[in-house]
C-alpha atoms as a PDB file:
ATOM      1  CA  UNK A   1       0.000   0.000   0.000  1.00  0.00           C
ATOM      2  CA  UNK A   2       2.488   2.479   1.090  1.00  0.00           C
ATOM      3  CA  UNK A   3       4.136   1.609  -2.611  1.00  0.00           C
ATOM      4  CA  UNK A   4       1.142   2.296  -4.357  1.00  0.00           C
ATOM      5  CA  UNK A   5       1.149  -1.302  -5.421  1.00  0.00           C
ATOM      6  CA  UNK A   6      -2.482  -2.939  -5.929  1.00  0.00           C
ATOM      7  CA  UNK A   7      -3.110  -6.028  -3.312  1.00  0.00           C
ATOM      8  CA  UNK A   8      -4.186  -7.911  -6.586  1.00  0.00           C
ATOM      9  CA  UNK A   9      -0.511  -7.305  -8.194  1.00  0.00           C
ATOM     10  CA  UNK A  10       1.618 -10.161  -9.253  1.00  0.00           C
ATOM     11  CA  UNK A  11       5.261 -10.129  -8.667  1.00  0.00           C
ATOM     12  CA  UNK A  12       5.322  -9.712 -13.187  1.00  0.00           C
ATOM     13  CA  UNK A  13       3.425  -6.530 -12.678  1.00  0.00           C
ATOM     14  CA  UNK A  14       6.284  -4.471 -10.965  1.00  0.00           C
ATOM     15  CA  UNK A  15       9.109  -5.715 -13.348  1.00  0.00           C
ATOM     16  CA  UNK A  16       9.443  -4.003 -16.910  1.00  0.00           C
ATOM     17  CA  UNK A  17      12.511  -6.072 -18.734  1.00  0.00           C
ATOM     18  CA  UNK A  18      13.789  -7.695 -15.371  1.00  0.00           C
ATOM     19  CA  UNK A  19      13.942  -4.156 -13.552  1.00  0.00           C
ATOM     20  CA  UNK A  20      11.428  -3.138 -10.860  1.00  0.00           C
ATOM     21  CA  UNK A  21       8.884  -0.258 -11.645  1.00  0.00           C
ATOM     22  CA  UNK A  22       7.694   0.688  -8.150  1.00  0.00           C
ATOM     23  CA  UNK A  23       7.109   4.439  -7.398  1.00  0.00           C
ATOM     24  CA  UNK A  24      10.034   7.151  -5.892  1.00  0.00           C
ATOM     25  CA  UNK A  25       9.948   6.654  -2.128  1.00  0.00           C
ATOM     26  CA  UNK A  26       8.457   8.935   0.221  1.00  0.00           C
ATOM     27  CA  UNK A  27      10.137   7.554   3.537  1.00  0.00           C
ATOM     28  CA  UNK A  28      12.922   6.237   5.169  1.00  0.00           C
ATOM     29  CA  UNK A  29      11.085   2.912   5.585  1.00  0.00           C
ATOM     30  CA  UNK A  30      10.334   2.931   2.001  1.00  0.00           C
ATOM     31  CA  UNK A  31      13.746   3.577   1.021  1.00  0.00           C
ATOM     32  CA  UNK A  32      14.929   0.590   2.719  1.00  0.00           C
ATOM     33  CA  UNK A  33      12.387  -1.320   1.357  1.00  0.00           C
ATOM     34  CA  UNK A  34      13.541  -0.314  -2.123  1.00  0.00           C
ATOM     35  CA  UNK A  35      17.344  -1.312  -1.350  1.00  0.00           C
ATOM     36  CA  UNK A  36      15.568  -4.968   0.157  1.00  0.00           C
ATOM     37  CA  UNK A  37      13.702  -5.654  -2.871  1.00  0.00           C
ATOM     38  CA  UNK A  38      16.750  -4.743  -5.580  1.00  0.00           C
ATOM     39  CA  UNK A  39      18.900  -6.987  -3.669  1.00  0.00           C
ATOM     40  CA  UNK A  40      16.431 -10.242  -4.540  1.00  0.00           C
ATOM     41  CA  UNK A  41      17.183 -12.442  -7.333  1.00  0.00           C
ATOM     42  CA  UNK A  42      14.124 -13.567  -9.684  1.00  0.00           C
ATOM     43  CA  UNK A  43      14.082 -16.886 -10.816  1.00  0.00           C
ATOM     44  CA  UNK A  44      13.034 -17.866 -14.479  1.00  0.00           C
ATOM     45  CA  UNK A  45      10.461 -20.794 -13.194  1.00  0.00           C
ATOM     46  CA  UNK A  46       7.294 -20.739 -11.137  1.00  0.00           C
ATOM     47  CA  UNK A  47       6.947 -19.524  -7.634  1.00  0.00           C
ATOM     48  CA  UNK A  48       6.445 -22.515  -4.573  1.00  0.00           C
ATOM     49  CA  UNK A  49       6.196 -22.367  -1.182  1.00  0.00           C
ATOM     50  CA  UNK A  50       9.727 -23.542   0.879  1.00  0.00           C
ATOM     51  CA  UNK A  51       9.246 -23.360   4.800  1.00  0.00           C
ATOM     52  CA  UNK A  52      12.388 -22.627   6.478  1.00  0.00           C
ATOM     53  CA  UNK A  53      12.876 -23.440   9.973  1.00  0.00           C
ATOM     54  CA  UNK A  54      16.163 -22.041  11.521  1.00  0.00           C
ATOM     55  CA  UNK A  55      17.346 -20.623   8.445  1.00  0.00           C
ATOM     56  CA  UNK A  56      16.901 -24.582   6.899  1.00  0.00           C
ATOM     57  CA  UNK A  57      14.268 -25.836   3.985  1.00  0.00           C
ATOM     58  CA  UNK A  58      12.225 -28.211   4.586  1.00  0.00           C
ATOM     59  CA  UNK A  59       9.913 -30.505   1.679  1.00  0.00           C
ATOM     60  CA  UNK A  60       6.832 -30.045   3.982  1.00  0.00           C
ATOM     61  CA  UNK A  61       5.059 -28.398   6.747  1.00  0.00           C
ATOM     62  CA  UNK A  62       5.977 -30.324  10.371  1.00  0.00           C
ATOM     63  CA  UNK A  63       3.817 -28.803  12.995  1.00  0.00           C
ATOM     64  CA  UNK A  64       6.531 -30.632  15.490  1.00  0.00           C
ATOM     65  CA  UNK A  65       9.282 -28.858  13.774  1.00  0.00           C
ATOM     66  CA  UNK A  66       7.606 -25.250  14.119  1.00  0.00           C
ATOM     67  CA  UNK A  67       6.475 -26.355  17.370  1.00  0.00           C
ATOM     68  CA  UNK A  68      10.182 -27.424  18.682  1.00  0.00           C
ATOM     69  CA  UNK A  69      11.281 -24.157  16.781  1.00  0.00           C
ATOM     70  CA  UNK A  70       9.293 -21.454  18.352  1.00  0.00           C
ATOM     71  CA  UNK A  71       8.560 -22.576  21.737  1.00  0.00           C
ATOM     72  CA  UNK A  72      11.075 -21.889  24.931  1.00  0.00           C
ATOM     73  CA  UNK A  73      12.892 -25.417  25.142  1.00  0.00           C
ATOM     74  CA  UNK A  74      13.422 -26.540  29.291  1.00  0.00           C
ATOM     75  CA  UNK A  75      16.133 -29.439  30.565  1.00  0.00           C
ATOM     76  CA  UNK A  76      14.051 -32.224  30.852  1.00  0.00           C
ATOM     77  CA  UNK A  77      12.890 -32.653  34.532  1.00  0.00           C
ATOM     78  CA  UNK A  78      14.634 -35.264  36.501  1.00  0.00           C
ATOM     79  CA  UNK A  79      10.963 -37.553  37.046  1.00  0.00           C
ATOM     80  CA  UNK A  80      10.467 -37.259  33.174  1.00  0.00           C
ATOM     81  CA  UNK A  81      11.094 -40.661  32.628  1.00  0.00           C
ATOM     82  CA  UNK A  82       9.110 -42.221  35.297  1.00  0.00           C
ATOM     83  CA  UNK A  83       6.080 -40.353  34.215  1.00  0.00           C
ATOM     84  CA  UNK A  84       6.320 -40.550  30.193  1.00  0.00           C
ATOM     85  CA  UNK A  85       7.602 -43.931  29.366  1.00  0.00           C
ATOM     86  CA  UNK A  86       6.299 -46.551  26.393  1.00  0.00           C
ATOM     87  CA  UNK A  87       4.237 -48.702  28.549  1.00  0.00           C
ATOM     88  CA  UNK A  88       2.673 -46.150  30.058  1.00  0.00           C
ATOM     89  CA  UNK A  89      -1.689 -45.781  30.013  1.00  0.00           C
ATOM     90  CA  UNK A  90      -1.910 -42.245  29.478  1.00  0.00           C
ATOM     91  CA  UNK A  91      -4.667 -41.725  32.269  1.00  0.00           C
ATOM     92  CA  UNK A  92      -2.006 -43.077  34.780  1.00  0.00           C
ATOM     93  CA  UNK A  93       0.700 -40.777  33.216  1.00  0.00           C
ATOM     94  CA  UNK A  94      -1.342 -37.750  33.541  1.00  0.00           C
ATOM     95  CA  UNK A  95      -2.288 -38.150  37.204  1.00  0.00           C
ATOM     96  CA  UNK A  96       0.794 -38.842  38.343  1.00  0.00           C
ATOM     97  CA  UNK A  97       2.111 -35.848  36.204  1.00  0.00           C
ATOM     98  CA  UNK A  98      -0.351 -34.219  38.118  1.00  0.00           C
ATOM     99  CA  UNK A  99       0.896 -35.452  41.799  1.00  0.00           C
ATOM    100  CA  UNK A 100       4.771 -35.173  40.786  1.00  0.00           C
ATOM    101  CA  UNK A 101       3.643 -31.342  40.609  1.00  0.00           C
ATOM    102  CA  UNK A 102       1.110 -31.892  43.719  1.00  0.00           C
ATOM    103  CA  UNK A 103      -1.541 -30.513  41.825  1.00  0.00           C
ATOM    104  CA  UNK A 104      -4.080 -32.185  42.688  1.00  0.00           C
ATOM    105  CA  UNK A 105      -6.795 -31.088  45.457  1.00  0.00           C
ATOM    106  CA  UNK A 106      -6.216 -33.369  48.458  1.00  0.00           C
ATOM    107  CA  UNK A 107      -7.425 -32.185  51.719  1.00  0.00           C
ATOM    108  CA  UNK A 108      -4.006 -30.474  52.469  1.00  0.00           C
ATOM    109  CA  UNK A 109      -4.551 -27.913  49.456  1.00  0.00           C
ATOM    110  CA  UNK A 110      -8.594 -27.917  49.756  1.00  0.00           C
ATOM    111  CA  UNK A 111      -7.712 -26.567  53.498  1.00  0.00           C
ATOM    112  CA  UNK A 112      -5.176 -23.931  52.324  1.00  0.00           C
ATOM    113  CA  UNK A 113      -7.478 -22.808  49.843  1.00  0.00           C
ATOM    114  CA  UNK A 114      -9.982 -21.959  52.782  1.00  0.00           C
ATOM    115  CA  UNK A 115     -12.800 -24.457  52.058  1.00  0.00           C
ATOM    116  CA  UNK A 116     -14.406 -26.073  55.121  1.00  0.00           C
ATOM    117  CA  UNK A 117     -13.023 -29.767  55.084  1.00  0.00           C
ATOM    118  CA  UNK A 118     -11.898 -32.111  58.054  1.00  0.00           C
ATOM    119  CA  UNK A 119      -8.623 -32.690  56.183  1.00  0.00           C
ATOM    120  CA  UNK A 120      -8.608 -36.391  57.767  1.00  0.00           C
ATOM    121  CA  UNK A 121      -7.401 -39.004  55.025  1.00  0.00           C
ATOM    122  CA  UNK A 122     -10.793 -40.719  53.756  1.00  0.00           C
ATOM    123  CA  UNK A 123      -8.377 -43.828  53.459  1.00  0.00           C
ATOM    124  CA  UNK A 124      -7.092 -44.581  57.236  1.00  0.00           C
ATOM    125  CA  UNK A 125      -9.067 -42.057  59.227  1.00  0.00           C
ATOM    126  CA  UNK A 126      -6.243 -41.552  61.253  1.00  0.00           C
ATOM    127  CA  UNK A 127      -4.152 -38.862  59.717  1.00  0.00           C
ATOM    128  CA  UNK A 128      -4.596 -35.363  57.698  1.00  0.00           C
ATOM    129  CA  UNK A 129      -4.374 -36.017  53.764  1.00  0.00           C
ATOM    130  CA  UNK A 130      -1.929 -35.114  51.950  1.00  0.00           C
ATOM    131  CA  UNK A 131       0.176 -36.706  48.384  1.00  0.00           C
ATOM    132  CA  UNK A 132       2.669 -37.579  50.682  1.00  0.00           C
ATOM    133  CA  UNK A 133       0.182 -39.298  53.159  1.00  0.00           C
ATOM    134  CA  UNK A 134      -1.496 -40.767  50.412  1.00  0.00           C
ATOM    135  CA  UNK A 135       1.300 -42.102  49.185  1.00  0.00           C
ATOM    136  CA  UNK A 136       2.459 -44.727  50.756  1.00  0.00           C
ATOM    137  CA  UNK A 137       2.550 -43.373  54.277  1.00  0.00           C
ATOM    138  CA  UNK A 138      -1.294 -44.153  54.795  1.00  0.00           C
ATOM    139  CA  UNK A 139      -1.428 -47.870  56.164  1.00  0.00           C
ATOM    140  CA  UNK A 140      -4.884 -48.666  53.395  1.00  0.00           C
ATOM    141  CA  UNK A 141      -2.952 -47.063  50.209  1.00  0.00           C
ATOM    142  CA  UNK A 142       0.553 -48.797  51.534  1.00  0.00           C
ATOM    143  CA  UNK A 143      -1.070 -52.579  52.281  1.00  0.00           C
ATOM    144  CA  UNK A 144      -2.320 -51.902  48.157  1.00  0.00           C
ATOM    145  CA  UNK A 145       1.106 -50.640  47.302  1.00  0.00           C
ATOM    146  CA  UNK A 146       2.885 -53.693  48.710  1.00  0.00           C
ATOM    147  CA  UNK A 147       0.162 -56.024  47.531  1.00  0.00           C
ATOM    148  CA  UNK A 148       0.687 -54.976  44.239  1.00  0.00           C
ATOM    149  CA  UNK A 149       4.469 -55.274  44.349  1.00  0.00           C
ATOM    150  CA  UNK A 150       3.837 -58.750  45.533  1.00  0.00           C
ATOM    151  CA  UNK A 151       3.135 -59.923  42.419  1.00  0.00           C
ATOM    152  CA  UNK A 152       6.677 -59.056  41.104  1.00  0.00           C
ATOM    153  CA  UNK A 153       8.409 -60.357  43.394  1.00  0.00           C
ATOM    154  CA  UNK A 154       9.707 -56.989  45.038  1.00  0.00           C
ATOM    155  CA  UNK A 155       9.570 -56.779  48.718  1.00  0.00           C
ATOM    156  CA  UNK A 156      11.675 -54.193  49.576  1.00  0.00           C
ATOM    157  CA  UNK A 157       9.849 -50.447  48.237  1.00  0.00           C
ATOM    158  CA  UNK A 158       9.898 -47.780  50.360  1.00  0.00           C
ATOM    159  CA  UNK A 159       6.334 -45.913  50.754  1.00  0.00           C
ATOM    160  CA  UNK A 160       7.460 -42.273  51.624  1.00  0.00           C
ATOM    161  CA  UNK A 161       6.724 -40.164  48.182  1.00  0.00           C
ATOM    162  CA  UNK A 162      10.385 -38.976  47.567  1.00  0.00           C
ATOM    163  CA  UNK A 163      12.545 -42.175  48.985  1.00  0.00           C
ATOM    164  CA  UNK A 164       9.571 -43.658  46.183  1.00  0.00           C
ATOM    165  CA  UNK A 165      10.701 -41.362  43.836  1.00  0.00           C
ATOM    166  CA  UNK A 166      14.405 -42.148  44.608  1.00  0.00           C
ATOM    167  CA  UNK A 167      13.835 -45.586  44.122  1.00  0.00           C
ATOM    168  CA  UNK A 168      11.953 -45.885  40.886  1.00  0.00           C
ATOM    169  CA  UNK A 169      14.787 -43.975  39.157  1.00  0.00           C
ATOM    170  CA  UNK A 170      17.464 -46.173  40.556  1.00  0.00           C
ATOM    171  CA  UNK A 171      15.601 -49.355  39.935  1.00  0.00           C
ATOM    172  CA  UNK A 172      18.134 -51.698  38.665  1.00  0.00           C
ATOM    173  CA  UNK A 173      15.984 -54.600  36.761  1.00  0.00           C
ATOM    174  CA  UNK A 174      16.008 -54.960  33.391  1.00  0.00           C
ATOM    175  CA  UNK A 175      14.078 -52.733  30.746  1.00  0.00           C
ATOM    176  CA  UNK A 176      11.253 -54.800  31.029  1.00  0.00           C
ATOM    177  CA  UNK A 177      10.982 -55.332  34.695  1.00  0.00           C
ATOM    178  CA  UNK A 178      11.371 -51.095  35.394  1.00  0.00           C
ATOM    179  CA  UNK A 179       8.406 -50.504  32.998  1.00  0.00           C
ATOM    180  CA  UNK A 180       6.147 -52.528  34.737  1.00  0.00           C
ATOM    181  CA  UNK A 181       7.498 -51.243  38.163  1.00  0.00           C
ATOM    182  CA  UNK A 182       6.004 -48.053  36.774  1.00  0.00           C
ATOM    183  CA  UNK A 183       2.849 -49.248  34.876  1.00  0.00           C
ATOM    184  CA  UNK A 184       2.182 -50.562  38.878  1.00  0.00           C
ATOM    185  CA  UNK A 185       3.280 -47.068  40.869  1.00  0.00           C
ATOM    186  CA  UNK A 186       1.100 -45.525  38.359  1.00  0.00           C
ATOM    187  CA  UNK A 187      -1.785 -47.467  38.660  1.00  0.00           C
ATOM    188  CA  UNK A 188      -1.410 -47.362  42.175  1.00  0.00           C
ATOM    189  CA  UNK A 189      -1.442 -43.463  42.270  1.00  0.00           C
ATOM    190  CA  UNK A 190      -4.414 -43.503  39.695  1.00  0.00           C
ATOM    191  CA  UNK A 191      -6.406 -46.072  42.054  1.00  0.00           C
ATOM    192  CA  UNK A 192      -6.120 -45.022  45.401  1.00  0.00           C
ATOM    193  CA  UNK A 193      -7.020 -41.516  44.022  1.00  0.00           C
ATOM    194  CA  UNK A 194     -10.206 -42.877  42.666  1.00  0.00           C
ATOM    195  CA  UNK A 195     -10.809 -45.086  45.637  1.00  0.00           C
ATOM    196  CA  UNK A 196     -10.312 -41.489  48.112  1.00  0.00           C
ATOM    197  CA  UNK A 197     -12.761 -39.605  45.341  1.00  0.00           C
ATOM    198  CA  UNK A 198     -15.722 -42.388  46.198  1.00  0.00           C
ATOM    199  CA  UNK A 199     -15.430 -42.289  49.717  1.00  0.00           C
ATOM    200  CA  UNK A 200     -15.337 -38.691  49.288  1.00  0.00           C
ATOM    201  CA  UNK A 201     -18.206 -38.106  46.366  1.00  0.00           C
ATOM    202  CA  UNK A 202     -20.116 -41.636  47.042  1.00  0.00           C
ATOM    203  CA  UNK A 203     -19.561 -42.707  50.183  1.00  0.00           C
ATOM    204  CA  UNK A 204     -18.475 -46.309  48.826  1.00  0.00           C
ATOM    205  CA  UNK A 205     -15.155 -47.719  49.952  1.00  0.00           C
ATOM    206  CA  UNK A 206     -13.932 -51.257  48.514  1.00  0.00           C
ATOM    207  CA  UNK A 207     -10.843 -53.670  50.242  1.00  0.00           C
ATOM    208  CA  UNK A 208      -6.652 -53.164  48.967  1.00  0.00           C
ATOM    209  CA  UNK A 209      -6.900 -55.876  48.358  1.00  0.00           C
ATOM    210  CA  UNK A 210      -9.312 -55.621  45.157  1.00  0.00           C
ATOM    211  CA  UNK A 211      -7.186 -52.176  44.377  1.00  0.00           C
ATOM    212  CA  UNK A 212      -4.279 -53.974  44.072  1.00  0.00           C
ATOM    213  CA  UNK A 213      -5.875 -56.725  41.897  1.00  0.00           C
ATOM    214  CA  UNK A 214      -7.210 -54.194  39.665  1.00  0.00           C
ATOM    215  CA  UNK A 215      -3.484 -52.092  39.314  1.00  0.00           C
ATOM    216  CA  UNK A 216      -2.354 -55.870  38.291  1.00  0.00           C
ATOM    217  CA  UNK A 217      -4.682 -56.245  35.697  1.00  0.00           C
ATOM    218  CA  UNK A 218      -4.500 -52.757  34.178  1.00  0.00           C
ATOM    219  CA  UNK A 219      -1.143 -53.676  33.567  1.00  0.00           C
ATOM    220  CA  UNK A 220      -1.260 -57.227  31.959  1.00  0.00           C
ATOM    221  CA  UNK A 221      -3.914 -55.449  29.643  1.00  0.00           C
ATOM    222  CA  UNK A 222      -1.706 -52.525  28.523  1.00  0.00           C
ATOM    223  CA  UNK A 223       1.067 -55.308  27.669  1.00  0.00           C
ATOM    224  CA  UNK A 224      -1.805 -57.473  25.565  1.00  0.00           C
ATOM    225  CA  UNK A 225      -3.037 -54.048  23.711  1.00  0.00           C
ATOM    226  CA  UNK A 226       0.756 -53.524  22.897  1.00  0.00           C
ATOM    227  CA  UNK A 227       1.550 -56.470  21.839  1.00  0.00           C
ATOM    228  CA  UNK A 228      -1.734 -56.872  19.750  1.00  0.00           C
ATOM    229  CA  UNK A 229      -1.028 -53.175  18.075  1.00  0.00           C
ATOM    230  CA  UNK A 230       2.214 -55.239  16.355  1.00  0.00           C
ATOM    231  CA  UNK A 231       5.068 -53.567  18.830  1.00  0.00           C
ATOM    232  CA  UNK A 232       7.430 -55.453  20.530  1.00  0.00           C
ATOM    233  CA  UNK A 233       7.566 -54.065  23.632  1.00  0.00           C
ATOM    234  CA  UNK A 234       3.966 -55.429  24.085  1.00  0.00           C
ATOM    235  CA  UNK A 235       5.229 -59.079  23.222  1.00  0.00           C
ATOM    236  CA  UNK A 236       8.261 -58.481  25.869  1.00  0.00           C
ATOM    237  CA  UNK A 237       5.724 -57.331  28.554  1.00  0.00           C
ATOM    238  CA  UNK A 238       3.505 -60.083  27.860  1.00  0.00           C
ATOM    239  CA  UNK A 239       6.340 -62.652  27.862  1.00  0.00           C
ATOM    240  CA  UNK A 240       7.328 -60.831  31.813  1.00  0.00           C
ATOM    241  CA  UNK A 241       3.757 -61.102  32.764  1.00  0.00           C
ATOM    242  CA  UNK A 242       3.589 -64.981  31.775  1.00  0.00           C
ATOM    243  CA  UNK A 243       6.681 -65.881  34.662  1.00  0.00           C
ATOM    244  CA  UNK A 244       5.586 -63.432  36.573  1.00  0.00           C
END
């Protein structure tokens, strides 16, 4: 506009025999506009569209790449691995994203945000809530913890939340054996938060004992659903599960 150049114009319309025929600037701004332009070569062929990102062509639009490109990059958190891993059901993951940040409302935060709660843990009655009650150091959410464990063998996890923590990312089994450590801390986290949400909402309460069956079998059917979607970490899983 400030050229005097129609929106409708094609690139052809400004050139007369390969030289530009734009109007005498009126501004600074247009000046350097001018000097811009006359430094651009014109090819012969027809125009396409190249996306650059960082400076580099690419055959196609990525939304990752842009995404990657534009957006203020972090070092990966320490827990990253325990939350986001291949085996992972991604309800699990995101509530136990969600208490690795202690964002979720147990009594402890419902309390500080001045709403008129007892703050005693639904689960044992005996303590105030809190993640770190919750997890393990209440004796109902601890008896599922272990119970669950049971079933691989492992008799020896701690049930404070960081020594848990600490643990999990020094767990020395093999590939295999870690991921399903994790599909079962998940599932344990995801469980006992339901289980605390109906006593809480409902008013119903069922036994660790069928928790911990149901973290158990969560995980044997994430392995199947791998294994059946062709990858072979499912067949692995399913192979641990059948000697476990």
């Amino acid at each position: 506009m400030d050229l005097g150049i129609p929106i409708e114009s094609l690139v052809s319309d400004c050139l007369v025999n390969g030289n530009w025929t734009l109007s005498h600037p009126r501004s600074e701004r247009q000046v350097q506009l001018h000097i811009y332009i006359s430094t651009i070569t014109l090819s012969q062929g027809n125009d396409k569209i190249i996306w650059r990102v960082d400076g580099l062509p690419r055959e196609k639009f990525i939304s990752k790449e842009i995404w990657n490109y534009t957006r203020q990059r972090k070092h990966p958190c320490s827990w990253a691995s325990l939350v986001w891993h291949p085996a992972a059901v991604p309800k699990h993951a995101i509530n136990s994203w969600l208490f690795i940040l202690n964002r979720n409302p147990t009594m402890d935060r419902l309390l500080s945000w001045g709403l008129d709660v007892e703050g005693i843990c639904l689960l044992c009655g005996t303590h105030q809530e809190s993640r770190n009650h919750l997890f393990f150091e209440c004796a109902f959410s601890a008896e599922v913890w272990r119970a669950a464990l049971l079933h691989l063998r492992v008799y020896n996890a701690p049930t404070s939340w960081e020594s848990v923590i600490d643990w999990l990312s020094a767990f020395s089994g093999d590939r295999q054996h870690k991921l399903v450590v994790l599909q079962i801390w998940q599932g344990c986290l995801y469980e006992i938060w339901k289980e605390r949400n109906s006593r809480f909402h409902l008013g119903t309460s069922v036994l660790p004992s069928k928790i911990s069956d149901g973290v158990i079998r969560i995980a044997r059917s994430k392995a199947v659903a791998l294994k059946n979607s062709g990858r072979q970490l499912g067949t692995d899983l399913v192979s641990f599960w059948s000697v476990a």
